[in-house]
Protein backbone atom coordinates (compact mmCIF):
# COMPACT_ATOMS: atom_id res chain seq x y z
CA UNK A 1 27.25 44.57 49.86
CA UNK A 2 30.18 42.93 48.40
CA UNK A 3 32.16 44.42 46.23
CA UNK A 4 33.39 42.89 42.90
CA UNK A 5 36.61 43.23 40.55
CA UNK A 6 35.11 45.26 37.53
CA UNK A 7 34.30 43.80 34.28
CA UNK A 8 37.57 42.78 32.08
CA UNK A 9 36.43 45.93 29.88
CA UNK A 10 36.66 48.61 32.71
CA UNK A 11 39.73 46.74 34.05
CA UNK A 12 41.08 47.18 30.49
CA UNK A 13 40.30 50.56 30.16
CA UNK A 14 41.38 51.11 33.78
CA UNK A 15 45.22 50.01 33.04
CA UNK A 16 45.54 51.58 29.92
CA UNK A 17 44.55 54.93 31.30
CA UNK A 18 47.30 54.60 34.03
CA UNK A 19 49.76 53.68 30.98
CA UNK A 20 49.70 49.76 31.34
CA UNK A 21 49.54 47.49 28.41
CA UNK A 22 46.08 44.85 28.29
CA UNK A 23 47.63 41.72 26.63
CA UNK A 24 45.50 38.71 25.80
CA UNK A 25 47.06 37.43 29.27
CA UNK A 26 45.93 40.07 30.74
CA UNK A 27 42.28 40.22 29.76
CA UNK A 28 41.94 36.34 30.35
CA UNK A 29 42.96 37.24 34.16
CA UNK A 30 40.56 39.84 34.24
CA UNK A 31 38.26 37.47 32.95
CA UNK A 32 38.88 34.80 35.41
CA UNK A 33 38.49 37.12 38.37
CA UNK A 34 35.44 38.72 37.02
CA UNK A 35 32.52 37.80 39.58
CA UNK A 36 35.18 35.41 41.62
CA UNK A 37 34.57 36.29 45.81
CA UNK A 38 36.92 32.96 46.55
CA UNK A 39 39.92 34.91 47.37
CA UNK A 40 41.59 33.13 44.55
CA UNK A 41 45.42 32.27 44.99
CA UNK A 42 47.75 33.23 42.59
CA UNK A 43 48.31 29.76 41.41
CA UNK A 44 44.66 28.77 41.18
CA UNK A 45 44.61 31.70 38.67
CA UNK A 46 47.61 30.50 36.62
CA UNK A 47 46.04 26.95 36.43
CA UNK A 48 42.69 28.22 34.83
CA UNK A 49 44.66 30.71 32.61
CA UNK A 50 46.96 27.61 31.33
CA UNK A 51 43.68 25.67 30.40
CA UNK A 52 43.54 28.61 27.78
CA UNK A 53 47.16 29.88 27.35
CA UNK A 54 49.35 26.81 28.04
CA UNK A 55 52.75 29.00 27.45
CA UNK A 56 51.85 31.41 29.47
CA UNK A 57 53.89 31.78 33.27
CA UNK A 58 53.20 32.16 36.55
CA UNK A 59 55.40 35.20 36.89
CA UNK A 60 52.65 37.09 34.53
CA UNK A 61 49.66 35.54 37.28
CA UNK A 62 51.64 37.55 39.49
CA UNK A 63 52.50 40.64 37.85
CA UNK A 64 49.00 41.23 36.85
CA UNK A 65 47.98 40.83 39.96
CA UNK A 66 50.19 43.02 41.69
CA UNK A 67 49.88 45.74 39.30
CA UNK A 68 45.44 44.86 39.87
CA UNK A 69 46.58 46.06 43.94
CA UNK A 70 48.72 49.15 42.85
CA UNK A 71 45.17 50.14 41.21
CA UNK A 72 43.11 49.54 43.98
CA UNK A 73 41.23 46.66 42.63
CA UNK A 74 41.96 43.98 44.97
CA UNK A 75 43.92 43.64 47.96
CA UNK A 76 46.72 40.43 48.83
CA UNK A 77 45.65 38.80 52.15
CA UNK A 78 48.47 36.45 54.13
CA UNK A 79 45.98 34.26 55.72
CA UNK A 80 48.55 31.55 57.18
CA UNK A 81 47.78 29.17 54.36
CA UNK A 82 51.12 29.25 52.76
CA UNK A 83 50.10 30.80 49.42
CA UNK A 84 48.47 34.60 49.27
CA UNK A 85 44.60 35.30 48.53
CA UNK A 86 43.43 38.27 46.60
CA UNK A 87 40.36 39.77 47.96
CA UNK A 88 38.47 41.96 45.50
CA UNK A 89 36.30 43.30 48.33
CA UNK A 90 38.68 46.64 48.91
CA UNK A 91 35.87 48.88 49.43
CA UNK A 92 34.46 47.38 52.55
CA UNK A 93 35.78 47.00 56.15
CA UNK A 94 35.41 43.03 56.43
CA UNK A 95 36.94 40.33 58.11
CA UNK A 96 37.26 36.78 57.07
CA UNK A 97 36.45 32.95 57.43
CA UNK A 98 38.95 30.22 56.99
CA UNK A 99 37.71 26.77 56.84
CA UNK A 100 40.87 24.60 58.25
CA UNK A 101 40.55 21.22 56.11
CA UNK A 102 39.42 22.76 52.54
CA UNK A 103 40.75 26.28 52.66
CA UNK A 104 38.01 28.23 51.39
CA UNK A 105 37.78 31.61 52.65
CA UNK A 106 34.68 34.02 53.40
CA UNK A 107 34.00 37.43 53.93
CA UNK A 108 32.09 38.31 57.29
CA UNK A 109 31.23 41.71 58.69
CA UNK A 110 31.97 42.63 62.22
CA UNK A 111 31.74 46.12 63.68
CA UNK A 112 34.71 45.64 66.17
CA UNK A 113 35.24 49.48 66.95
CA UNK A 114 33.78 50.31 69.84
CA UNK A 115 35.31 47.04 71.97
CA UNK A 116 38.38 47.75 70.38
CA UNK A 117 38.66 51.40 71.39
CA UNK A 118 38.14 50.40 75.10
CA UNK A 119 40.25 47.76 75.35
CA UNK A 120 43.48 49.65 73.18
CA UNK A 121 44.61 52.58 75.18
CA UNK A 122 44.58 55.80 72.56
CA UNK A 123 47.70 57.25 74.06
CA UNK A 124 49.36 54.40 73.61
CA UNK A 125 48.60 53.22 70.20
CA UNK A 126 46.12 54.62 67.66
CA UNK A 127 43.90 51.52 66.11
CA UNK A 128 43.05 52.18 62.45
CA UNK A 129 42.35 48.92 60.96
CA UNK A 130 41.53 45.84 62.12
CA UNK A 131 41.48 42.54 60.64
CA UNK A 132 40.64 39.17 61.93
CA UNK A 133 41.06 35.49 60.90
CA UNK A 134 37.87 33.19 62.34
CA UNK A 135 39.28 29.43 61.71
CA UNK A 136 36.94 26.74 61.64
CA UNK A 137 35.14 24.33 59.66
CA UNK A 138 32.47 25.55 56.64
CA UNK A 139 29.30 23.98 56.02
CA UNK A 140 30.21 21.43 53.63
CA UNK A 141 33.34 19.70 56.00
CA UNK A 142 31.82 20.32 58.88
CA UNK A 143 28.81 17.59 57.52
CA UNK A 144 31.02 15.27 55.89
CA UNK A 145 33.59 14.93 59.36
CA UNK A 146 29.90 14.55 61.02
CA UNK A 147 29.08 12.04 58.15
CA UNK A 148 32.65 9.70 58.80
């Protein structure tokens, strides 16, 4: 089951229980991400805010989002792409999909423990998590470069 960012008013509540201000920035974010399993980029989030709030920075995109990870809301991924993604799944083990011409980026669940364990010596390094990048093409590129 995949696991959400809460609605902007439990996010809300969330940061001003752990002494964190909600600004109207703030609660736009939380709107934006609310429901959003794209593993948005920090930039992608800016440019819907600005439709709304055209003063507002990137730096805020950021900070909002950073203090979102300190809470345990979402997690940053580096997924080679040159810009980070921000996964809201934190509560499941899951790995992820990268589609190499349009970037999008899906969650996939592998049980890799088992094969792991055998092939990673214990006394010689103790596995805890695991996380793997599958590259390829997603449904909708792979038809149009079988389309051309």
């Amino acid at each position: 089951m995949i696991t959400l960012v809460r609605s902007p008013d439990e996010l809300s509540e969330l940061f001003r229980s752990t002494g964190r201000k909600v600004t109207p920035q703030r609660r736009r974010i939380f709107e934006i991400l609310e429901g959003n399993s794209s593993h948005p980029t920090a930039e992608s989030i800016y440019f819907e805010l600005a439709k709304d709030m055209p003063t507002v920075s990137l730096k805020t995109v950021y900070l909002t989002l950073r203090e979102l990870e300190e809470v345990g809301e979402i997690q940053s991924l580096d997924l080679g792409m040159g810009s980070s993604r921000f996964d809201p799944n934190v509560d499941e083990e899951h790995h992820h999909l990268v589609c190499i011409r349009c970037g999008e980026v899906r969650d996939i669940y592998l049980t890799l423990g088992q094969g792991l364990q055998r092939q990673v010596p214990q006394d010689q390094f103790a596995v805890t998590k695991a996380e793997v990048v599958f590259r390829g093409l997603c449904a909708n590129c792979r038809a149009s470069s079988e389309a051309e």
